[in-house]
N, C-alpha and C. Protein backbone atom coordinates (compact mmCIF):
# COMPACT_ATOMS: atom_id res chain seq x y z
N UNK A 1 7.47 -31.75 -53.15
CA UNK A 1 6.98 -31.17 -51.90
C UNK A 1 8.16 -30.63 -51.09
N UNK A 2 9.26 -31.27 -50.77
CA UNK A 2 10.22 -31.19 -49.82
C UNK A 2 10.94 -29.85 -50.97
N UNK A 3 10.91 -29.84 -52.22
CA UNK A 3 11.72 -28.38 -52.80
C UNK A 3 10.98 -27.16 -52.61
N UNK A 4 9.41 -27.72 -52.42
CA UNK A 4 8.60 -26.35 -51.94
C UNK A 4 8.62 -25.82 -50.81
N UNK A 5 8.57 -26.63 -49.69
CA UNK A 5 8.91 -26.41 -48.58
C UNK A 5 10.23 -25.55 -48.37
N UNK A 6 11.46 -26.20 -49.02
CA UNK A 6 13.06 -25.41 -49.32
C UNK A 6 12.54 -23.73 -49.60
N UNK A 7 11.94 -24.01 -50.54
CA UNK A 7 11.35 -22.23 -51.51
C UNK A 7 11.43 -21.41 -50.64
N UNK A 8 9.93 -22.21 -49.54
CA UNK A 8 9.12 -21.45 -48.99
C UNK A 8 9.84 -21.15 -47.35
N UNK A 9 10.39 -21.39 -47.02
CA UNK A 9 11.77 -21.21 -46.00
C UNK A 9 12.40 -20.12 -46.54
N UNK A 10 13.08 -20.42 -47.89
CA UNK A 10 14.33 -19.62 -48.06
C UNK A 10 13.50 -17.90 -48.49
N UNK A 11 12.24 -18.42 -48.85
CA UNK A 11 11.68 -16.97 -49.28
C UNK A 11 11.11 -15.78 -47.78
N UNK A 12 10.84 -16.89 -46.98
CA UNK A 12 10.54 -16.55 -45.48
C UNK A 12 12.03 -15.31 -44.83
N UNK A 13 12.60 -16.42 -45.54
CA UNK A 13 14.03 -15.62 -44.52
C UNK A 13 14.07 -14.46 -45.48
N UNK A 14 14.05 -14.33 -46.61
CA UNK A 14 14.54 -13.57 -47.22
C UNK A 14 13.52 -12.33 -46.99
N UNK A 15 12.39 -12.25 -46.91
CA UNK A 15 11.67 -11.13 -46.10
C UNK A 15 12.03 -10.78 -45.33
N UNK A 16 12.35 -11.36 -44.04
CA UNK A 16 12.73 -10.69 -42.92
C UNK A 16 14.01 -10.63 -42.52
N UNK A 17 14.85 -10.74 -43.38
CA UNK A 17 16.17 -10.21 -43.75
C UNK A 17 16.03 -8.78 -44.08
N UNK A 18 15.10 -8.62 -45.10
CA UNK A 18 14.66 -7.69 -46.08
C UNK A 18 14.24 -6.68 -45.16
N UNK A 19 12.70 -7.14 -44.05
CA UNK A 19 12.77 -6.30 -43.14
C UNK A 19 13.69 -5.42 -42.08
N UNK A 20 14.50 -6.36 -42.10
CA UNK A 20 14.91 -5.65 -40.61
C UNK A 20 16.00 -4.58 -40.66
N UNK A 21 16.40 -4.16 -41.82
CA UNK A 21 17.26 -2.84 -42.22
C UNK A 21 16.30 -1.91 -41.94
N UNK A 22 14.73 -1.99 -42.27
CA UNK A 22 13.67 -1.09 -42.28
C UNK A 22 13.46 -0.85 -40.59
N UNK A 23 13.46 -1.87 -40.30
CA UNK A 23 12.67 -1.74 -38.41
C UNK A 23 14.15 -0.85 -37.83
N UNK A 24 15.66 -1.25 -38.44
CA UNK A 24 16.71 -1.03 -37.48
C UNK A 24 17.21 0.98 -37.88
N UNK A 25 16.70 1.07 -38.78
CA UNK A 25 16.36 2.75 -39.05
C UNK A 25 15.40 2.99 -38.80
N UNK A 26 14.34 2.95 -37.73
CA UNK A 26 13.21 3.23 -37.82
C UNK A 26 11.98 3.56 -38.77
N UNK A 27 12.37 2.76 -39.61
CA UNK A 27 11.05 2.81 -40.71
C UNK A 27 9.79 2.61 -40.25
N UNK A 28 9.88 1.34 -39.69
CA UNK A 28 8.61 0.80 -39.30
C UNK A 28 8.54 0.79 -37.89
N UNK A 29 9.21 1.44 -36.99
CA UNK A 29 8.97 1.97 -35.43
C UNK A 29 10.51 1.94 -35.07
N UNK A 30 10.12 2.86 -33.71
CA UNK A 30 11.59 3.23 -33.15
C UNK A 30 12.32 1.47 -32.72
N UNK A 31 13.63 1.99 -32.51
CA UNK A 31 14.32 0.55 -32.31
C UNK A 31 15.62 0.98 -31.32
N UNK A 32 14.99 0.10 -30.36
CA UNK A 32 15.95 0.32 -28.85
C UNK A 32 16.11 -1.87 -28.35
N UNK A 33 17.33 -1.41 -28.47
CA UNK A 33 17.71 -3.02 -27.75
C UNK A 33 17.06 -2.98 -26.59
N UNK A 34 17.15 -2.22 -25.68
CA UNK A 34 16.62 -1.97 -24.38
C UNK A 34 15.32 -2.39 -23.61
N UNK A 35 15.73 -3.42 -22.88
CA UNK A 35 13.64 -3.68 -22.39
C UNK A 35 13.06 -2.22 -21.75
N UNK A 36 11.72 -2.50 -21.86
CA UNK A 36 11.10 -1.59 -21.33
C UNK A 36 10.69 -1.11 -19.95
N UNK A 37 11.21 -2.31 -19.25
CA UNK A 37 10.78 -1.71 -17.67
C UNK A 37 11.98 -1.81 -17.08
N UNK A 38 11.99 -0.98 -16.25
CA UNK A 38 13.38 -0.93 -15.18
C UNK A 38 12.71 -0.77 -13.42
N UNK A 39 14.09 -1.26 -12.36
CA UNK A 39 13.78 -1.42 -11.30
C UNK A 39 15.30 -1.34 -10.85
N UNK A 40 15.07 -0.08 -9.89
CA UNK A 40 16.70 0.88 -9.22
C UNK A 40 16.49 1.00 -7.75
N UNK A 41 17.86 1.23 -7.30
CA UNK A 41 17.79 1.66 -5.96
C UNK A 41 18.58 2.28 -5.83
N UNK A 42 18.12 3.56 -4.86
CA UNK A 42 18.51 5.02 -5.05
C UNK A 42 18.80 5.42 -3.34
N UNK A 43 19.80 6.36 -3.24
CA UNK A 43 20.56 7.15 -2.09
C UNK A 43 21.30 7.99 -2.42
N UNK A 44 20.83 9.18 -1.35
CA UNK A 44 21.17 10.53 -1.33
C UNK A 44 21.07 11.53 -0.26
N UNK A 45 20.79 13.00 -0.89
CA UNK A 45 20.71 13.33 0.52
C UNK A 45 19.42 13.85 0.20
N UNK A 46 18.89 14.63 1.84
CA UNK A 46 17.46 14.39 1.21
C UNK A 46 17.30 16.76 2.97
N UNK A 47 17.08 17.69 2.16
CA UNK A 47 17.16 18.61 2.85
C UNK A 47 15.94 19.36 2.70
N UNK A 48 15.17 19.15 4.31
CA UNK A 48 13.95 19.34 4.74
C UNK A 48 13.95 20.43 5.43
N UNK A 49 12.94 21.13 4.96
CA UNK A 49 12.43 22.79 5.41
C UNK A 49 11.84 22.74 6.61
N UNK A 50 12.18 23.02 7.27
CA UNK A 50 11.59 23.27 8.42
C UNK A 50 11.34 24.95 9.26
N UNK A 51 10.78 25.09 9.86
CA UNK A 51 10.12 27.11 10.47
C UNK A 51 11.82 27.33 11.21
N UNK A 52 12.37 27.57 10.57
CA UNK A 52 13.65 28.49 11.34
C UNK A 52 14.81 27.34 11.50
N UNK A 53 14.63 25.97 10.96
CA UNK A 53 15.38 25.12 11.01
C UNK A 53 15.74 24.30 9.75
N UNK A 54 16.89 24.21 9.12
CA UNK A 54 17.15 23.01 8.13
C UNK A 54 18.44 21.92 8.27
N UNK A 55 18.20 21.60 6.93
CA UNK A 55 19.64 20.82 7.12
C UNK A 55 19.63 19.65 6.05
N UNK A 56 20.56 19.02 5.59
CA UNK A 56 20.86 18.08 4.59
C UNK A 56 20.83 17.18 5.33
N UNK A 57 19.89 15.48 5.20
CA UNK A 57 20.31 14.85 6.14
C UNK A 57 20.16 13.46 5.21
N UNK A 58 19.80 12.10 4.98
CA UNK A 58 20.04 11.16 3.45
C UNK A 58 19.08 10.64 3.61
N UNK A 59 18.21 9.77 2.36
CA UNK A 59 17.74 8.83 2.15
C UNK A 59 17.61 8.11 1.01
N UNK A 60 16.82 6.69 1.11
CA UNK A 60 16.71 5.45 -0.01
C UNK A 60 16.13 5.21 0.07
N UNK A 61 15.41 4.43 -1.00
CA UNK A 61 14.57 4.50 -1.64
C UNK A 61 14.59 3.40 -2.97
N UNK A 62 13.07 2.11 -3.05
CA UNK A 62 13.87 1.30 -4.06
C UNK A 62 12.18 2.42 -5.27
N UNK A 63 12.73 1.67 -6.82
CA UNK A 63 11.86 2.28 -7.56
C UNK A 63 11.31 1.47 -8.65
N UNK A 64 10.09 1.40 -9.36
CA UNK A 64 9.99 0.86 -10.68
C UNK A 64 9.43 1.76 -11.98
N UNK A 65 9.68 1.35 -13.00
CA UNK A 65 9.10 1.69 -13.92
C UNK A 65 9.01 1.52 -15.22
N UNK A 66 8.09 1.81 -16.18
CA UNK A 66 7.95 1.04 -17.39
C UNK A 66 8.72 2.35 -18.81
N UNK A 67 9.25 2.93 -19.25
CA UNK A 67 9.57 3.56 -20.53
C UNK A 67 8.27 3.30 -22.11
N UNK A 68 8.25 3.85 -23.00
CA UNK A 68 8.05 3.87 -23.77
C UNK A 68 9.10 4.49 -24.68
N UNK A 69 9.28 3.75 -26.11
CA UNK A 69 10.26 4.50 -26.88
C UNK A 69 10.05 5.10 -27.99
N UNK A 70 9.99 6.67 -28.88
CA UNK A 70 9.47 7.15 -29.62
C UNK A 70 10.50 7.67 -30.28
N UNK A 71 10.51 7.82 -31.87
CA UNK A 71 11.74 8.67 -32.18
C UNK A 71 12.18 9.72 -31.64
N UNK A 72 13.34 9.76 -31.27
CA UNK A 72 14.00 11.18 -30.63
C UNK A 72 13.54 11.72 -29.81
N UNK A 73 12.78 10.49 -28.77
CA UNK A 73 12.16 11.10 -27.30
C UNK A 73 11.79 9.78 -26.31
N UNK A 74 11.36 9.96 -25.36
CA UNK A 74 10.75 8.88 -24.74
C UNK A 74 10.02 9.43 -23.79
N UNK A 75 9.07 8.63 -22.96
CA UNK A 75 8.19 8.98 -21.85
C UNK A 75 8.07 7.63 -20.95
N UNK A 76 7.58 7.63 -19.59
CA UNK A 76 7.27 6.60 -19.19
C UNK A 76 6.25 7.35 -17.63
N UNK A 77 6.57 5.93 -16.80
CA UNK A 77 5.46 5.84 -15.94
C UNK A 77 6.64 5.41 -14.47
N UNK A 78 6.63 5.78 -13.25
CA UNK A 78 7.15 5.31 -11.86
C UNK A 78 6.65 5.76 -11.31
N UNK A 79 6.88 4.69 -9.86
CA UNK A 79 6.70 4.83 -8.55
C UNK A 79 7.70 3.93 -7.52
N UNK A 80 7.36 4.88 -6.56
CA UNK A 80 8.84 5.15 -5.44
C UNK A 80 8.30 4.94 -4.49
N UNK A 81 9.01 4.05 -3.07
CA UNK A 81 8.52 3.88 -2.05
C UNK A 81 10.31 3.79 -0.96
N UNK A 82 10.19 5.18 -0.15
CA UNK A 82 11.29 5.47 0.37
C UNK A 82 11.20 5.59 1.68
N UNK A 83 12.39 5.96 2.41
CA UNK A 83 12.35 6.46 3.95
C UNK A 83 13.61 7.40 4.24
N UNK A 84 13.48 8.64 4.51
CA UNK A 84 14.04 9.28 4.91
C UNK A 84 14.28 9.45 6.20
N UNK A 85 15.88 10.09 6.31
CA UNK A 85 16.54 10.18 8.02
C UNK A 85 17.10 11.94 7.81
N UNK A 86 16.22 12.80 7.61
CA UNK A 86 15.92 13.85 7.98
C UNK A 86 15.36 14.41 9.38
N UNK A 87 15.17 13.37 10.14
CA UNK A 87 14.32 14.00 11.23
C UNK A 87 15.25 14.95 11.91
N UNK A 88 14.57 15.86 12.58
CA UNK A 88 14.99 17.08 13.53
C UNK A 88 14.62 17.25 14.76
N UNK A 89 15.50 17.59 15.56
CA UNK A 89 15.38 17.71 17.02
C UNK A 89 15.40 19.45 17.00
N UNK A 90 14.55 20.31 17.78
CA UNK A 90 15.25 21.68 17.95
C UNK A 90 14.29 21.97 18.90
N UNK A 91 15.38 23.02 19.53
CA UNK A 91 15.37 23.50 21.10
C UNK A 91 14.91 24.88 21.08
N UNK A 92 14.21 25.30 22.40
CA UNK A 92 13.93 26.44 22.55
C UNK A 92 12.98 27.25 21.12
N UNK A 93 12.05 26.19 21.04
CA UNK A 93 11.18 26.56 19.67
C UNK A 93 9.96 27.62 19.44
N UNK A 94 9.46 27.43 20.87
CA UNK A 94 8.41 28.38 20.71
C UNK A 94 8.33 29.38 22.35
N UNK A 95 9.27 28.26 23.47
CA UNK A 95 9.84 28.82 24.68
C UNK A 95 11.00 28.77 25.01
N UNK A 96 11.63 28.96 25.90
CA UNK A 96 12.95 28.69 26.51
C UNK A 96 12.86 27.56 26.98
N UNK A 97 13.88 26.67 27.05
CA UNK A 97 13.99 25.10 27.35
C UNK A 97 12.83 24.11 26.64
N UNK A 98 12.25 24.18 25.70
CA UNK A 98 11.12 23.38 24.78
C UNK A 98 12.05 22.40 24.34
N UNK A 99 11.22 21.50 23.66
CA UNK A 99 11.85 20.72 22.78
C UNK A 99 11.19 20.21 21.38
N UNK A 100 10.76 20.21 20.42
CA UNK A 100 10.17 19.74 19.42
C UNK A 100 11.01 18.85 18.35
N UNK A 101 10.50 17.57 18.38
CA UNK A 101 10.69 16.73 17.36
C UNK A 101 10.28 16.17 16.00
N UNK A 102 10.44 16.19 14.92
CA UNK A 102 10.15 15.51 13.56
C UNK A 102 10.95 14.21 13.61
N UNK A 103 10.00 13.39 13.16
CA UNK A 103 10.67 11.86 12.88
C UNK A 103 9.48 11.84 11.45
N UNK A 104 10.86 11.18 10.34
CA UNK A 104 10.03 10.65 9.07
C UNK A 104 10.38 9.59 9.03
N UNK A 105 8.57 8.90 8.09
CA UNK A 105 8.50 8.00 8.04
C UNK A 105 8.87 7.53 6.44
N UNK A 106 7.61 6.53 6.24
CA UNK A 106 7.69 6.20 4.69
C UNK A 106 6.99 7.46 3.75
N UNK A 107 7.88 7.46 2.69
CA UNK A 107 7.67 8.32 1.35
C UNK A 107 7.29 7.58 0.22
N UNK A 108 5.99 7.53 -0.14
CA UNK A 108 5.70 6.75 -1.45
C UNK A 108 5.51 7.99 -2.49
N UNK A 109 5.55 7.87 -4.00
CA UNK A 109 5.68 8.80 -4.82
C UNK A 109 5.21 8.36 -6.10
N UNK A 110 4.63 8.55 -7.01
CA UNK A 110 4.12 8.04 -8.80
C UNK A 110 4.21 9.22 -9.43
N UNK A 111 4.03 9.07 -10.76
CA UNK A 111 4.24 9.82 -12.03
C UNK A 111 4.78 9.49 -13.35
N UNK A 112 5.32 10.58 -13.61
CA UNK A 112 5.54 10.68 -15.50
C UNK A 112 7.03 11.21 -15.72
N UNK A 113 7.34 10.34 -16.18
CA UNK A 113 8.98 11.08 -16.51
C UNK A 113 9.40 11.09 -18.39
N UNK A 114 9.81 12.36 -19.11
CA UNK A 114 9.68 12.59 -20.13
C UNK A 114 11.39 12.92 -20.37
N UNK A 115 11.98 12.16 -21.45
CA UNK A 115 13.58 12.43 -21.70
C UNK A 115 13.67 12.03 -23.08
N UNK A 116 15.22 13.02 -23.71
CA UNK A 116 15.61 12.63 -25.03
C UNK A 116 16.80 12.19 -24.81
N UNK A 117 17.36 11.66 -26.26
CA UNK A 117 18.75 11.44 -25.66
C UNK A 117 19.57 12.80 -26.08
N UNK A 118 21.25 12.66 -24.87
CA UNK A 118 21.63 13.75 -25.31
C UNK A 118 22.75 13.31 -26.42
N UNK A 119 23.34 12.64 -25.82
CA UNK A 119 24.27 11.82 -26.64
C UNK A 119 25.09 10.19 -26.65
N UNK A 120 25.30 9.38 -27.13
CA UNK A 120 25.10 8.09 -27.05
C UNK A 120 25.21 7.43 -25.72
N UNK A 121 24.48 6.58 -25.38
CA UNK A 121 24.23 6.33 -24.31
C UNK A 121 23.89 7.32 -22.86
N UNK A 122 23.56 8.19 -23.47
CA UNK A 122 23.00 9.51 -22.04
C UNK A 122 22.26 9.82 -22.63
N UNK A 123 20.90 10.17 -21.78
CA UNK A 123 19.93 11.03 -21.91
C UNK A 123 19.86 11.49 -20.78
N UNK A 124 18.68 12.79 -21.09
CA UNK A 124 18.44 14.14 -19.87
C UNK A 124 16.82 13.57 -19.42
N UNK A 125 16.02 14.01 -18.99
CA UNK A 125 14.47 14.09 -18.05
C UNK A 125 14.54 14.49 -17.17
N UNK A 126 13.08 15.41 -17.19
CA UNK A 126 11.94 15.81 -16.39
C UNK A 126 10.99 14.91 -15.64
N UNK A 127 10.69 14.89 -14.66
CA UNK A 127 9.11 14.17 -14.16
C UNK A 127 8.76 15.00 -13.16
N UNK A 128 7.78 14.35 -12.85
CA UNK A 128 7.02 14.97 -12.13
C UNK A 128 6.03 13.79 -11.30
N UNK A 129 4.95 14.37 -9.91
CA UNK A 129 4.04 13.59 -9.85
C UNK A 129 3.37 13.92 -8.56
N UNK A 130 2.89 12.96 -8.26
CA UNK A 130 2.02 13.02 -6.85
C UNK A 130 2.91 12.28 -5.99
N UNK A 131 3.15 12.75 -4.44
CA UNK A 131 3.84 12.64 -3.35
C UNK A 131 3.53 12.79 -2.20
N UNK A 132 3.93 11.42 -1.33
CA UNK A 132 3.06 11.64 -0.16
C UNK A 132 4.18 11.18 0.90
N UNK A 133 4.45 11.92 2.21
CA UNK A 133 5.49 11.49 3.23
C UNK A 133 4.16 11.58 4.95
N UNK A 134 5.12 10.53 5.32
CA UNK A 134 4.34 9.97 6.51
C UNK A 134 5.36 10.95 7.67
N UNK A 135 5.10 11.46 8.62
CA UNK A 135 5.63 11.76 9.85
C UNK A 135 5.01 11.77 10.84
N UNK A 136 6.28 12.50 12.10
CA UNK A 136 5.24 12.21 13.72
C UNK A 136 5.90 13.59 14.13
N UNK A 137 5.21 14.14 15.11
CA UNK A 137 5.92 15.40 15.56
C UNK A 137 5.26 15.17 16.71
N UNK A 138 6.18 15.48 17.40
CA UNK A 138 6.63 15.25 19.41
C UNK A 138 6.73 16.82 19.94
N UNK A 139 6.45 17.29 20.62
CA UNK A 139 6.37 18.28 21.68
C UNK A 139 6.59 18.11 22.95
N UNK A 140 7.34 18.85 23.72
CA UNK A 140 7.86 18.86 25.13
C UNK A 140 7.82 20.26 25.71
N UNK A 141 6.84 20.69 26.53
CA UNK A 141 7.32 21.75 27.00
C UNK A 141 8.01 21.98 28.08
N UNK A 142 7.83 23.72 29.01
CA UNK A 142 8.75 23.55 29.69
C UNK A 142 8.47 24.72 30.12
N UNK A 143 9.06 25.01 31.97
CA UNK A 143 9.13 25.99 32.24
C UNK A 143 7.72 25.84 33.37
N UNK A 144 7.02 26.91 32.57
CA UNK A 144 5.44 26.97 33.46
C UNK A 144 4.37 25.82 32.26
N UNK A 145 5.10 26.20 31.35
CA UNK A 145 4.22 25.38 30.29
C UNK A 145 4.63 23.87 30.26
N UNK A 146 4.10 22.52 30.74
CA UNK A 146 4.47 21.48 30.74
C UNK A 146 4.29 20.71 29.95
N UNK A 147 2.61 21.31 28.80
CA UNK A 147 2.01 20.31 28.01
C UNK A 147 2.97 19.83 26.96
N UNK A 148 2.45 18.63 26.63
CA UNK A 148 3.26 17.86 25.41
C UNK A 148 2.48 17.04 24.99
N UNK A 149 2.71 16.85 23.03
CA UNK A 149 1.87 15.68 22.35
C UNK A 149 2.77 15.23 21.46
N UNK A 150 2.23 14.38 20.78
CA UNK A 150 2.74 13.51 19.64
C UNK A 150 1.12 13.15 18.74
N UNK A 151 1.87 13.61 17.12
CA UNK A 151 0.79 13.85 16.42
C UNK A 151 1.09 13.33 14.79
N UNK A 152 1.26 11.61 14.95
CA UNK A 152 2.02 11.03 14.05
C UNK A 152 0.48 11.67 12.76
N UNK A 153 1.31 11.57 11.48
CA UNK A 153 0.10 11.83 10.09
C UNK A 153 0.84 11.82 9.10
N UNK A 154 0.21 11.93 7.97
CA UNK A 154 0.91 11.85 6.21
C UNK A 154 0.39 13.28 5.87
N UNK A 155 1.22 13.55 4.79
CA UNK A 155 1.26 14.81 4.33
C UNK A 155 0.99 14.27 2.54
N UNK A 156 -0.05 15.14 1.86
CA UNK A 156 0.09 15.08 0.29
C UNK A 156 0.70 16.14 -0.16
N UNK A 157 1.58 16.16 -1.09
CA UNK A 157 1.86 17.04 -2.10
C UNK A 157 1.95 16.69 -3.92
N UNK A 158 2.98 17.66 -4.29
CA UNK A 158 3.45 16.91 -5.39
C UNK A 158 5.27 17.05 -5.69
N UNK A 159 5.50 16.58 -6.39
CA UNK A 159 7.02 16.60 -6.37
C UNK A 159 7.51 16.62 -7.93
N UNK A 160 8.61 17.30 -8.32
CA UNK A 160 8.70 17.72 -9.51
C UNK A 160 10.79 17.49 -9.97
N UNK A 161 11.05 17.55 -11.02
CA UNK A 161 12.69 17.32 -10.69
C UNK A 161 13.11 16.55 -12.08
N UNK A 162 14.38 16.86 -12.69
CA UNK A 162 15.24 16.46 -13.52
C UNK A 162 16.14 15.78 -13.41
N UNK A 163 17.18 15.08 -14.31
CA UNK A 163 18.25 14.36 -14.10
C UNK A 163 18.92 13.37 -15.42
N UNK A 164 19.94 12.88 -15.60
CA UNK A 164 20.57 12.49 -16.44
C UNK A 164 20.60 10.57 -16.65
N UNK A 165 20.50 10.16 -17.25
CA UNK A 165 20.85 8.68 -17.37
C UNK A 165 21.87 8.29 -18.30
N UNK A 166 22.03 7.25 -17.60
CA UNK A 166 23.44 7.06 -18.33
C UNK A 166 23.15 5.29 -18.90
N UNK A 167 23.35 4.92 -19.87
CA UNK A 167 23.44 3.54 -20.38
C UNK A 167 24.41 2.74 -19.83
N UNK A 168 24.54 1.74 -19.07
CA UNK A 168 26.09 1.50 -18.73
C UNK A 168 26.01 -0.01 -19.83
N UNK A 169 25.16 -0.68 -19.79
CA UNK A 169 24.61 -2.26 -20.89
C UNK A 169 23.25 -2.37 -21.39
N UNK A 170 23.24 -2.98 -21.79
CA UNK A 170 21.56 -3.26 -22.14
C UNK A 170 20.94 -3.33 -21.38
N UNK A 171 21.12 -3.89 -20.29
CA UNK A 171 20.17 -3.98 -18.56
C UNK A 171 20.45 -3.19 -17.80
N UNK A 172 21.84 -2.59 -17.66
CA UNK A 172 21.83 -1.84 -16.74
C UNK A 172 22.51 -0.53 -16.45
N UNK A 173 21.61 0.95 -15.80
CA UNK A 173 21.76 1.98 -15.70
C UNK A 173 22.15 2.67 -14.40
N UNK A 174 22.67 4.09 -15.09
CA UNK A 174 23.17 4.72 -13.65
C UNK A 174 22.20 6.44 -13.94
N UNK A 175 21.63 6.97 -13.29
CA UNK A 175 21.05 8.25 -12.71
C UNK A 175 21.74 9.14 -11.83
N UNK A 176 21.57 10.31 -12.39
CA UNK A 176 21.72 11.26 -11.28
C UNK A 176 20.64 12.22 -11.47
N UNK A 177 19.77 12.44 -9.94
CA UNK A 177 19.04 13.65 -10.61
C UNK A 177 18.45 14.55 -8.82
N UNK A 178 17.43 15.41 -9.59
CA UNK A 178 17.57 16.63 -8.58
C UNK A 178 15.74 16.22 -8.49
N UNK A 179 15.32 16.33 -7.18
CA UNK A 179 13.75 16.63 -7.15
C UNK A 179 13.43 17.14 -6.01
N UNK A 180 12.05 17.94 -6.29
CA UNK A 180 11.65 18.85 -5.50
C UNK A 180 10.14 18.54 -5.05
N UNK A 181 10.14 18.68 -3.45
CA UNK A 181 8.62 18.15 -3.13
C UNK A 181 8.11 19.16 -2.03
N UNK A 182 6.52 19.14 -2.69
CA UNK A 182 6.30 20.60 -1.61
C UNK A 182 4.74 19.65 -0.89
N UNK A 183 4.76 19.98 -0.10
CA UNK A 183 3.45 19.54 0.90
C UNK A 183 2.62 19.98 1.42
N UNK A 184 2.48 21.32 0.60
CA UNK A 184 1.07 22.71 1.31
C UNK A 184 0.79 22.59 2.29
N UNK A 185 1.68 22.43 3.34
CA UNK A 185 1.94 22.95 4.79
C UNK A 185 2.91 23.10 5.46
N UNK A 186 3.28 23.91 4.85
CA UNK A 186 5.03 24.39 5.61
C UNK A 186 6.24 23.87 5.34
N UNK A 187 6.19 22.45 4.61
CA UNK A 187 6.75 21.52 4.39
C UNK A 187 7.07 21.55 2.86
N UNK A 188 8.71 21.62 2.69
CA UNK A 188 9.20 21.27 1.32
C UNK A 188 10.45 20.73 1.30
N UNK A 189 11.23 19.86 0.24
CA UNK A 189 11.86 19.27 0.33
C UNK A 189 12.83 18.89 -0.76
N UNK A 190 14.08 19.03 -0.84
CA UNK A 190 14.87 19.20 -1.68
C UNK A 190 16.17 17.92 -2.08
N UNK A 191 16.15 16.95 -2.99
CA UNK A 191 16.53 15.76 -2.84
C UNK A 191 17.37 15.89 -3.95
N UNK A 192 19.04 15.36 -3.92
CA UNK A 192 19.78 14.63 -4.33
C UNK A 192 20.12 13.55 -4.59
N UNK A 193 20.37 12.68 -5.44
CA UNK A 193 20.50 11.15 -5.35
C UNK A 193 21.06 10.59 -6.48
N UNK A 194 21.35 9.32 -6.52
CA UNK A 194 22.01 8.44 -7.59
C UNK A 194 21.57 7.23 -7.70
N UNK A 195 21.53 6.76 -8.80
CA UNK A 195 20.72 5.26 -8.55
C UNK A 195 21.12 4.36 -9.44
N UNK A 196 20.93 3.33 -8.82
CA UNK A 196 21.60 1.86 -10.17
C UNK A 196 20.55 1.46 -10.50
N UNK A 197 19.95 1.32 -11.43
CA UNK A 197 18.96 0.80 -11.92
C UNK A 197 19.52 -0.96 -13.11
N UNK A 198 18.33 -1.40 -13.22
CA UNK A 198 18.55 -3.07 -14.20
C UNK A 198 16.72 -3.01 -14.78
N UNK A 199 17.35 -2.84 -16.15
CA UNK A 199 15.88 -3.13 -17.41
C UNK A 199 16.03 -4.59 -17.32
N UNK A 200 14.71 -4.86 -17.62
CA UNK A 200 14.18 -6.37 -17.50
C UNK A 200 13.02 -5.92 -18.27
């Protein structure tokens, strides 16, 4: 009994010895040391369109998300929950001596991000998704005109944008990338950033 048992061990290992040259060339599915979900935090600058007014001004932002791994590609799934310090003050907007204000709030964001690698340890991606930013806009007039409001609300759009990753260990990554968010009302938005990310 106890030499069958020996057999039946040593024949065990010897399969999956056998296997795993097959799994580590992708025979039998892609093969990434790498866990599949990651969770980063990101800062940059963040340059908001405004009617006759702009400017580069920063924000952060933490993020999660899950990967999938396919030969010679990957795809996955995130979402973003940020706050930007873009707001704008500007004068003389629609009269002489006016004042109009933007203050932003929270930016939440989801989607699909699609990348290959380019070369060991870097890859490139695309995503894309649905995007939504909270603000308030303040009015002051002036002159003969005195009225003034405040007209806090969220804006939907979508937001779109590329960027590079970099492997730094098995857990943990560095990003750089470019995205673009438009809000079908006057409102678009042009973001820079970098991010440390840790797979778990």
């Amino acid at each position: 009994m106890k030499q069958l048992l020996v057999s039946g061990i040593l024949l065990t290992a010897a399969a999956m010895i056998g296997a795993a040259p097959a799994e580590a060339h992708g025979l039998t599915g892609p093969a990434d040391p790498r866990p599949a979900s990651w969770a980063a935090i990101m800062a940059g600058y963040d340059a908001s369109e405004l009617p006759d007014k702009d400017g580069p001004e920063t924000m952060a932002a933490i993020a999660i998300g899950h990967d999938w791994q396919r030969p010679g590609w990957f795809f996955g799934v995130e979402a973003e929950l940020g706050s930007s310090h873009a707001d704008k003050t500007m004068r003389d907007y629609a009269a002489p001596g006016d004042v109009i204000r933007v203050a932003y709030g929270l930016d939440i964001s989801g989607g699909l991000r699609v990348g290959l690698p380019v070369i060991t340890n870097l890859s490139a991606y695309a995503k894309g998704g649905y995007a939504n930013t909270r603000l308030s806009v303040s009015y002051q007039g002036s002159g003969t005109d005195l009225h003034s409001f405040t007209r806090p609300g969220a804006l939907d759009g979508f937001y779109t944008g590329a960027g590079v990753e970099l492997t730094l260990s098995r857990r943990w990554l560095l990003r750089g990338e470019y995205r673009y968010a438009n809000f079908h009302d006057g409102l678009y938005r042009h973001q820079g950033v970098l991010a440390v990310g840790l797979r778990f």
